[in-house]
Protein backbone atom coordinates (compact mmCIF):
# COMPACT_ATOMS: atom_id res chain seq x y z
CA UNK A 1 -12.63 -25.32 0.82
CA UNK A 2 -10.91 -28.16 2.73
CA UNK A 3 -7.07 -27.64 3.12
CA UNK A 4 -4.40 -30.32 3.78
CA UNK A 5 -0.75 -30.96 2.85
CA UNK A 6 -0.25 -30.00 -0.37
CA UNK A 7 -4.23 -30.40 -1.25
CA UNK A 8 -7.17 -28.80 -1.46
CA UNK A 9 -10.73 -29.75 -2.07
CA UNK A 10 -12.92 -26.63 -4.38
CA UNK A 11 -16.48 -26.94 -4.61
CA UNK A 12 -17.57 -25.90 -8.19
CA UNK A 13 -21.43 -25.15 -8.85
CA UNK A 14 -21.73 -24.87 -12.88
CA UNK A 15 -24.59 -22.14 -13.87
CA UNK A 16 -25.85 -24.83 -16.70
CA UNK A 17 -25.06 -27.82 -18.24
CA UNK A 18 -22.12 -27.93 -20.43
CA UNK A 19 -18.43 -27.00 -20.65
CA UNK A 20 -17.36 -23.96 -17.69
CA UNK A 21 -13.66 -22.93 -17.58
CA UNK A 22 -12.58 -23.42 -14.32
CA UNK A 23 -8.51 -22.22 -15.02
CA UNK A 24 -8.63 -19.06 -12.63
CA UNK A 25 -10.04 -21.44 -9.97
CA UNK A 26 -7.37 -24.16 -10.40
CA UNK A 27 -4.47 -21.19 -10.69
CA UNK A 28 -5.66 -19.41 -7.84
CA UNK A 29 -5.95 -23.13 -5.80
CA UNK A 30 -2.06 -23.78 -7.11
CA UNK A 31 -1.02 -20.17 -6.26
CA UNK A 32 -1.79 -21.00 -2.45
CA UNK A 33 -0.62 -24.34 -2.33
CA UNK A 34 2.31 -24.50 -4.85
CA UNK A 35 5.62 -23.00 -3.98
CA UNK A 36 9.39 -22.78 -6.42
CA UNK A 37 9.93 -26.39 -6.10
CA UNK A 38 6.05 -27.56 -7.78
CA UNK A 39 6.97 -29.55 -10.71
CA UNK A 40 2.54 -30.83 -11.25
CA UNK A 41 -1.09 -30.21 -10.44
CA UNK A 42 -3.31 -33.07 -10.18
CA UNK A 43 -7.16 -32.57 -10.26
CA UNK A 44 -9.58 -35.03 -9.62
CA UNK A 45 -12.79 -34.59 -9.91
CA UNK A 46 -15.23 -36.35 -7.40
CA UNK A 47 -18.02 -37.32 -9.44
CA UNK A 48 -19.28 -39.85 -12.04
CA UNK A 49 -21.88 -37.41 -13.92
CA UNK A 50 -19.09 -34.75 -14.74
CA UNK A 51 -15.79 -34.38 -16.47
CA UNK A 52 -12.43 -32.26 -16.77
CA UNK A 53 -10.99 -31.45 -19.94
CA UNK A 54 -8.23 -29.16 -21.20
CA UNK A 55 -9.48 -27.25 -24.39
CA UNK A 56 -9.51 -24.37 -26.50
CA UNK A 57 -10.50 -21.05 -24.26
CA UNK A 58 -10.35 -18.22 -27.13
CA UNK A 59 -13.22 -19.29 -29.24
CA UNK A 60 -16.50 -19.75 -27.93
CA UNK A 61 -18.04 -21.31 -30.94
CA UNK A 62 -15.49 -24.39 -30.09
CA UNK A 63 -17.16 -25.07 -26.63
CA UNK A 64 -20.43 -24.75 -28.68
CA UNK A 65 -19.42 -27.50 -30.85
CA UNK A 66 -18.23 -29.67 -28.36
CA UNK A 67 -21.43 -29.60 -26.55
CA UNK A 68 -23.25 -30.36 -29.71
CA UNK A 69 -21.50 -32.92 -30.70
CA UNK A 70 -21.60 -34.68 -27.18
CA UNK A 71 -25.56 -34.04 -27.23
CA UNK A 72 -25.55 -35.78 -29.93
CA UNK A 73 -23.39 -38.64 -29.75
CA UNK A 74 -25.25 -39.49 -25.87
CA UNK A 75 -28.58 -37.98 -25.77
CA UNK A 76 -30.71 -37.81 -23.01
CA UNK A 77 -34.39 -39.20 -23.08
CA UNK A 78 -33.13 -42.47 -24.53
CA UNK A 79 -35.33 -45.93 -24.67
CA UNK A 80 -34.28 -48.89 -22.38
CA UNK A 81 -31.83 -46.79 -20.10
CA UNK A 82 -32.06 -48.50 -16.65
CA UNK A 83 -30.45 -46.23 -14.36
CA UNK A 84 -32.98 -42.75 -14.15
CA UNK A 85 -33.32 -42.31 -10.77
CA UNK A 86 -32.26 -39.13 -11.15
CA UNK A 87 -33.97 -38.53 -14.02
CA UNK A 88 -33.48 -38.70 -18.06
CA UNK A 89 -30.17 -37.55 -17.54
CA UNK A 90 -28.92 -39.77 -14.83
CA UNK A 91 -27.49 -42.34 -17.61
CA UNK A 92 -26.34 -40.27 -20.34
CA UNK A 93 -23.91 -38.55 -17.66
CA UNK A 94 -22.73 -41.31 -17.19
CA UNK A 95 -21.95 -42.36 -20.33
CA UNK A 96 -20.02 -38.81 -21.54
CA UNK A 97 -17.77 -38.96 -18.15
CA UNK A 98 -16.80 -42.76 -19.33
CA UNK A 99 -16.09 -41.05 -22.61
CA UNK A 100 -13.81 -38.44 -20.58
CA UNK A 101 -11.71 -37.70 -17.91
CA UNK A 102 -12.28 -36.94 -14.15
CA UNK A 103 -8.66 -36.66 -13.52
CA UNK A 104 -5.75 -33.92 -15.08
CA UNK A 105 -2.19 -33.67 -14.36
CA UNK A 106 -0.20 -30.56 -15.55
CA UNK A 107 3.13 -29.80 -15.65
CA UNK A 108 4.35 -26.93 -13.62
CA UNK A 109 6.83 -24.43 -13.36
CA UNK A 110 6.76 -23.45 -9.71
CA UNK A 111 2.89 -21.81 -8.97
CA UNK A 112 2.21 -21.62 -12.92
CA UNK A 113 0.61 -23.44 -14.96
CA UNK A 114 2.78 -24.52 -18.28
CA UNK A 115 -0.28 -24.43 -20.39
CA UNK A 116 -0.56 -23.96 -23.96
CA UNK A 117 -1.76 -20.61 -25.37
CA UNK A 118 -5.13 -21.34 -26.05
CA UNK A 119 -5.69 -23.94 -23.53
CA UNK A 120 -7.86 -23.59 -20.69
CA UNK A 121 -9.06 -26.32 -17.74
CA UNK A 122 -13.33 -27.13 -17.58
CA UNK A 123 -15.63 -28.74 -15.62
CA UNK A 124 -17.99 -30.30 -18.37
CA UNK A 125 -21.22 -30.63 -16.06
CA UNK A 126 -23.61 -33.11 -17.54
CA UNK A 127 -26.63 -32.58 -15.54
CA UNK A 128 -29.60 -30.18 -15.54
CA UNK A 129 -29.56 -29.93 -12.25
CA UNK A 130 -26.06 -28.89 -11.88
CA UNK A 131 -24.74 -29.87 -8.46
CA UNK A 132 -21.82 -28.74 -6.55
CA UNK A 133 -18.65 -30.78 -7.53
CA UNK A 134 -15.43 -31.37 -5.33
CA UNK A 135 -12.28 -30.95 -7.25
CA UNK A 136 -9.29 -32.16 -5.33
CA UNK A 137 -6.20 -30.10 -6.63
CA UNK A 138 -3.17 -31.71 -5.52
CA UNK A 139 0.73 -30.61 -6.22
CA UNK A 140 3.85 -31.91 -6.02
């Protein structure tokens, strides 16, 4: 973890591919940084082969489907893809991060989070071989 004014880089490893709820990571990051006066988190993610997301956190079956669907709408092993150097995922990555987000902004009220009920903050890791990911996490 890399500390600065206001900011702090995490490094996030995902066990597999697919969607990992990262909220207590991102809470406990805004807990040390964040005082009364916070009004926002910002998270960027570092990466071009990974996303961020704010979905549903009760029901697994809903990260199932999401990772179905996304499978597939961009599947891997695809003919004509250029860019493998990495491998047979190296391009659809690509493609599902273009289809998301690496950056989130949420409102705060001081150090918490004004999230819905049911909402929860992922890291949607694209690749097999999972690699570590900086998030930045930012407030102000």
């Amino acid at each position: 973890m890399i500390t600065g004014l206001g900011r702090e880089t995490l490094n996030l490893t995902a066990p597999r591919r697919g969607l990992h709820e990262i909220t207590r990571d991102v809470q406990e990051s805004l807990s040390r940084l964040g005082d009364k006066e916070t009004r926002f988190v910002n998270l960027f993610l570092r990466h071009t082969s990974c996303g961020l997301t704010i979905q549903e956190n009760a029901d697994p079956s809903a990260r199932h489907d999401l990772e179905l669907f996304f499978e597939r709408l961009v599947p891997f092993h695809q003919e004509g893809f250029r860019h493998t150097h990495e491998g047979p995922d190296d391009m659809p990555s690509h493609i599902k991060t273009v289809l998301m987000q690496t950056s989130l902004t949420i409102p705060c009220e001081g150090t918490r989070m004004l999230l819905g009920t049911w909402q929860g903050i992922y890291l949607w890791e694209h690749r097999d071989s999972c690699p570590t990911r900086q998030l930045i996490v930012s407030v102000g």
